[in-house]
C-alpha atoms as a PDB file:
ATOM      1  CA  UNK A   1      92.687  42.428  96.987  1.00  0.00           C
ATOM      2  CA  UNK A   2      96.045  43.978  98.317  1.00  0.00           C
ATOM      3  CA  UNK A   3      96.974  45.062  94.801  1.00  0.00           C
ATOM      4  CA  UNK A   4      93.917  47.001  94.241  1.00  0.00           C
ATOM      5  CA  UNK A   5      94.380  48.846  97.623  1.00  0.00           C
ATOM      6  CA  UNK A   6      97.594  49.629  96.773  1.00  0.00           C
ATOM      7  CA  UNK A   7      97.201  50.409  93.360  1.00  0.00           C
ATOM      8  CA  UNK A   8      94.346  52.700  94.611  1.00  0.00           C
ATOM      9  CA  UNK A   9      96.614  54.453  97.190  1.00  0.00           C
ATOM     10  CA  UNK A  10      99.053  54.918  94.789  1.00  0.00           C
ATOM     11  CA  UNK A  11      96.763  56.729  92.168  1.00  0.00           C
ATOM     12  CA  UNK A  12      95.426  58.577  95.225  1.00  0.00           C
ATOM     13  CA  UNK A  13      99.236  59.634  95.744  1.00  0.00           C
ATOM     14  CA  UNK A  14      99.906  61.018  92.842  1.00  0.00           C
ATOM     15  CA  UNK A  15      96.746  62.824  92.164  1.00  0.00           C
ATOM     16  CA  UNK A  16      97.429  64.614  94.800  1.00  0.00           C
ATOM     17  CA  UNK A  17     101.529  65.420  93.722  1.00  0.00           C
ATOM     18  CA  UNK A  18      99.809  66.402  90.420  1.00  0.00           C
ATOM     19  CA  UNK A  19      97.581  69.084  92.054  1.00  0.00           C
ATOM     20  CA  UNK A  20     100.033  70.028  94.603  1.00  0.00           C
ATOM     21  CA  UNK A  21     102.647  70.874  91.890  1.00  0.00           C
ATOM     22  CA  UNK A  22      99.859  72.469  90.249  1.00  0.00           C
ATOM     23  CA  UNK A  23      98.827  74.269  92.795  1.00  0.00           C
ATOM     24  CA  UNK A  24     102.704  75.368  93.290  1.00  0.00           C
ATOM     25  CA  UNK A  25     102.953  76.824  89.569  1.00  0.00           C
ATOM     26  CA  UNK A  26     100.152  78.569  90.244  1.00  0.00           C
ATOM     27  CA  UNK A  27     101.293  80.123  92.901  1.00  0.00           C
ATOM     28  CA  UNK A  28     104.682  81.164  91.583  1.00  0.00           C
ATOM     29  CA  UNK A  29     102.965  82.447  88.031  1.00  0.00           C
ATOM     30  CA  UNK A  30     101.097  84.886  90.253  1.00  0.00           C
ATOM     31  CA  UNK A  31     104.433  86.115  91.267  1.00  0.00           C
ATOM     32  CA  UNK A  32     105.757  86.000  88.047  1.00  0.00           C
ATOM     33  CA  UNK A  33     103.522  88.207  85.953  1.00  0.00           C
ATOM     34  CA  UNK A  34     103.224  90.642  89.883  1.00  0.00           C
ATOM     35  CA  UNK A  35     107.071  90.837  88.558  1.00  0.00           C
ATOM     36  CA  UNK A  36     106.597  91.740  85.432  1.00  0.00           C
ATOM     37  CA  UNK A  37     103.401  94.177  85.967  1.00  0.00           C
ATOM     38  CA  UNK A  38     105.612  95.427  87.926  1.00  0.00           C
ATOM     39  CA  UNK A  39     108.587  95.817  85.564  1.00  0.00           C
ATOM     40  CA  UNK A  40     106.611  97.439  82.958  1.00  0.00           C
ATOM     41  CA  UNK A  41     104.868 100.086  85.369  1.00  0.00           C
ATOM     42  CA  UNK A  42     108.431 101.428  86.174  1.00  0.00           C
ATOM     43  CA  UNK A  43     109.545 101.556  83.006  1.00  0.00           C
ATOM     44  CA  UNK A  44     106.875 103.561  82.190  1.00  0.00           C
ATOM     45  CA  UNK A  45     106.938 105.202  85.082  1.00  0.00           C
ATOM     46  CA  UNK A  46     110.827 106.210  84.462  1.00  0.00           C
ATOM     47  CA  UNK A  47     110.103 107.399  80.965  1.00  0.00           C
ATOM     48  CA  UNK A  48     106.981 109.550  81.846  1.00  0.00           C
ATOM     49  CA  UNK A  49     107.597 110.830  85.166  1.00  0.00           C
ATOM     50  CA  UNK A  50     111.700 110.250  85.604  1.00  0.00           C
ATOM     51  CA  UNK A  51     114.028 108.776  87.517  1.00  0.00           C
ATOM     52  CA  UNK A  52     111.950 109.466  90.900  1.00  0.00           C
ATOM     53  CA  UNK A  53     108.932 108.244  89.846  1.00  0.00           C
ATOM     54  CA  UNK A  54     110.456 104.773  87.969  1.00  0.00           C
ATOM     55  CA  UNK A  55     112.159 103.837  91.285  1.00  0.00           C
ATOM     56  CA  UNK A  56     109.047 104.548  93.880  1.00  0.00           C
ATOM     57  CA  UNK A  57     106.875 102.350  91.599  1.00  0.00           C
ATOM     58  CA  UNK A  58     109.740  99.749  91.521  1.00  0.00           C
ATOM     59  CA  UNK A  59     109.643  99.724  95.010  1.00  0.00           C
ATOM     60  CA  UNK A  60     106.197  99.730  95.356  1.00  0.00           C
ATOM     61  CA  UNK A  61     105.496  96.783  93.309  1.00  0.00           C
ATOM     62  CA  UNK A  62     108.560  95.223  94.125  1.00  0.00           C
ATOM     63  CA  UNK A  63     107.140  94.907  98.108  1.00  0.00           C
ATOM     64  CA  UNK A  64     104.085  93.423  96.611  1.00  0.00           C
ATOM     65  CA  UNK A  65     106.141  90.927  94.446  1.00  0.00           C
ATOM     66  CA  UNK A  66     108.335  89.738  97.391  1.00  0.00           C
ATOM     67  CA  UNK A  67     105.769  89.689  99.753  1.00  0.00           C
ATOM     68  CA  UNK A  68     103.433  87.131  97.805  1.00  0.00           C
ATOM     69  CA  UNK A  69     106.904  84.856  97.080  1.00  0.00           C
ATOM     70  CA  UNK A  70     107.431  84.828 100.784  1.00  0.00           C
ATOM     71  CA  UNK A  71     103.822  83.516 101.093  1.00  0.00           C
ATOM     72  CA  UNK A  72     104.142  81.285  97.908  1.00  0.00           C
ATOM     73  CA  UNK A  73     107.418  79.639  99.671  1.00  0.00           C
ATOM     74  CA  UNK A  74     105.826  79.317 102.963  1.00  0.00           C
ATOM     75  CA  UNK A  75     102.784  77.448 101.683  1.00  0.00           C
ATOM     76  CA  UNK A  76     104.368  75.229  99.153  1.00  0.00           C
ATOM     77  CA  UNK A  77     107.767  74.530 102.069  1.00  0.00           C
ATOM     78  CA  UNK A  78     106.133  70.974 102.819  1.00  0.00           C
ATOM     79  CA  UNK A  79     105.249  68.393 100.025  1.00  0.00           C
ATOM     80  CA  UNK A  80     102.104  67.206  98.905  1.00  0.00           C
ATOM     81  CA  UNK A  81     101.613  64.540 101.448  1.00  0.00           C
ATOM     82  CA  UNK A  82     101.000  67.231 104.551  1.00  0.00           C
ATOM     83  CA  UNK A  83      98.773  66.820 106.382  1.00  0.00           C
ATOM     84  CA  UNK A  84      95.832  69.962 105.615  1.00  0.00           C
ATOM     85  CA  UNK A  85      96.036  71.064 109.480  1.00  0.00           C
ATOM     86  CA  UNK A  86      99.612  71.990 108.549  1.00  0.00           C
ATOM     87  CA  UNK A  87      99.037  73.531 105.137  1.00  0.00           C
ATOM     88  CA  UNK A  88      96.373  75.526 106.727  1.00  0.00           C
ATOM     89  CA  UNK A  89      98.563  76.900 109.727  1.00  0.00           C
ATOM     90  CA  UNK A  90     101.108  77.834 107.134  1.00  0.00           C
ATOM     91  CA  UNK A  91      98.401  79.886 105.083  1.00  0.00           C
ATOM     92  CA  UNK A  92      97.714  81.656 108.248  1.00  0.00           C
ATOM     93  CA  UNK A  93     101.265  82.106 108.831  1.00  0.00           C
ATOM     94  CA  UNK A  94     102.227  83.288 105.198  1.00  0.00           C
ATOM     95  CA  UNK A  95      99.631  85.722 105.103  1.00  0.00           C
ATOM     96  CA  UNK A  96     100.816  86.665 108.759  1.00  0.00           C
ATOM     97  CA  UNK A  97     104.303  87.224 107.544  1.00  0.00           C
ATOM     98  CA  UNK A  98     102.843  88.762 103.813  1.00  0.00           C
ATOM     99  CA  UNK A  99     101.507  91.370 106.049  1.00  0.00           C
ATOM    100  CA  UNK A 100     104.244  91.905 108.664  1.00  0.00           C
ATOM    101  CA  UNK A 101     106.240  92.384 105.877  1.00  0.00           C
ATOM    102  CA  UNK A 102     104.558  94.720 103.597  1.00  0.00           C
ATOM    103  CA  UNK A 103     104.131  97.198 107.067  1.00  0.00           C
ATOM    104  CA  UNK A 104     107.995  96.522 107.540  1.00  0.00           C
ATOM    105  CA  UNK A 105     109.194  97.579 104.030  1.00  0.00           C
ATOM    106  CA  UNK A 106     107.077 100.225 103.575  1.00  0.00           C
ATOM    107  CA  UNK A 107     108.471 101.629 106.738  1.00  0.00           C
ATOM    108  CA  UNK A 108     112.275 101.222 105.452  1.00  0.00           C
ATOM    109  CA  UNK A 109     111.779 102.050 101.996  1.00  0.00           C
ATOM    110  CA  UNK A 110     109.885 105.821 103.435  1.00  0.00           C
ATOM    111  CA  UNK A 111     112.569 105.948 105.739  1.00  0.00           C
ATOM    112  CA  UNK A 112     115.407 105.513 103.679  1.00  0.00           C
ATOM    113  CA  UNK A 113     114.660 106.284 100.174  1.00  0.00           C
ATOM    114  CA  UNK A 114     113.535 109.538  98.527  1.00  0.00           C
ATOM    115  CA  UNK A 115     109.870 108.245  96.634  1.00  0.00           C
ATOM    116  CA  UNK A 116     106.880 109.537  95.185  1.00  0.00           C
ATOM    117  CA  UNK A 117     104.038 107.962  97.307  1.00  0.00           C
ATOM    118  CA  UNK A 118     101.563 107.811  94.655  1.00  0.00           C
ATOM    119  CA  UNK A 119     103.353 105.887  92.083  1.00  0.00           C
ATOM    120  CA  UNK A 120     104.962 103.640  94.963  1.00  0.00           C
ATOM    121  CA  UNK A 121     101.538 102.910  96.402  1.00  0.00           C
ATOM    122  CA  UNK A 122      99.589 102.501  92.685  1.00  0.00           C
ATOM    123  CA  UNK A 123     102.355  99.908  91.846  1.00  0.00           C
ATOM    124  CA  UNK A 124     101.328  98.529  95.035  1.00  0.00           C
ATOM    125  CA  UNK A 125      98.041  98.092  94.523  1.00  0.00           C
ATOM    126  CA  UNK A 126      98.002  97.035  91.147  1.00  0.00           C
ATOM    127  CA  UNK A 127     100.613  93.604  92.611  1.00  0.00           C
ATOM    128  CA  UNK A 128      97.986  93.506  94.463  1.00  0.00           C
ATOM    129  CA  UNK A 129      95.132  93.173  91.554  1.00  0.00           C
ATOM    130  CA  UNK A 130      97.395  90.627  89.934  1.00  0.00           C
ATOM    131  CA  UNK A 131      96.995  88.724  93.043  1.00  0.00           C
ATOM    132  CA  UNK A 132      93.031  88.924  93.977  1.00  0.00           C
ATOM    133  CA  UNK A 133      91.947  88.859  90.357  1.00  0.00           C
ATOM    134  CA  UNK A 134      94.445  85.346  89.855  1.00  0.00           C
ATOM    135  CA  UNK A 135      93.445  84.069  92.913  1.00  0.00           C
ATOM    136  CA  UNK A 136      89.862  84.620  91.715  1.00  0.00           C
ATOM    137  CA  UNK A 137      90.011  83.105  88.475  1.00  0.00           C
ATOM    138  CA  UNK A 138      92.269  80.038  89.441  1.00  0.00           C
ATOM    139  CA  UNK A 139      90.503  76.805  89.394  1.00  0.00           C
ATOM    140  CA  UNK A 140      92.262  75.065  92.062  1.00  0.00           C
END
């Protein structure tokens, strides 16, 4: 009778590593393809529009990219065997910080550097499309 509870906790266990992990590649294949979305909007961007335009819709996307790994990280900081009050705080908090964030680099990156607005914010938003329209479709 032991054995079967334990055998039972076990399978429990790992069921939830495997969709943890899961969960976890999910999360950083959203950033992944955000990265490269991003990568091939400035390269167009650069070839169309020059040197200006390339580097505003790097930046752009590239605060969209690093934003969503910052949440990815947060989320996925504690293993599998969290406990969901925990994981749910650091939702809130990663999409606290994702926001924070995107305000805060925005800021520098108008401050500092000489971009186009349009591409930088339509790189933006499209990180952003990668995100929603993932986060839509994911079965987890």
């Amino acid at each position: 009778m032991v054995a079967k509870i334990l055998l039972s906790e076990l399978e429990e266990q790992s069921d939830l590593e495997d969709l943890y992990l899961k969960a976890r590649r999910a999360a950083l294949s959203i950033v992944g393809v955000q990265f490269g979305v991003t990568l091939l909007i400035s390269v167009a961007g650069l070839l169309i529009g020059g040197p200006r335009t390339g580097i505003s819709a790097f930046m752009g996307g590239g605060i969209g990219t690093l934003t969503s790994l910052c949440m990815a990280v947060s989320i996925f900081r504690q293993g599998a065997d969290a406990e969901p009050e925990k994981i749910l705080k650091r939702v809130y908090r990663g999409e606290f910080l994702k926001l924070v964030m995107t305000v805060v680099l925005f800021g520098l990156v108008l401050k500092n550097i000489d971009v186009s607005f349009v591409p930088m914010l339509g790189c933006f938003a499209v990180t952003l499309l990668v995100y929603w329209v993932a986060l839509l479709r994911s079965p987890i």
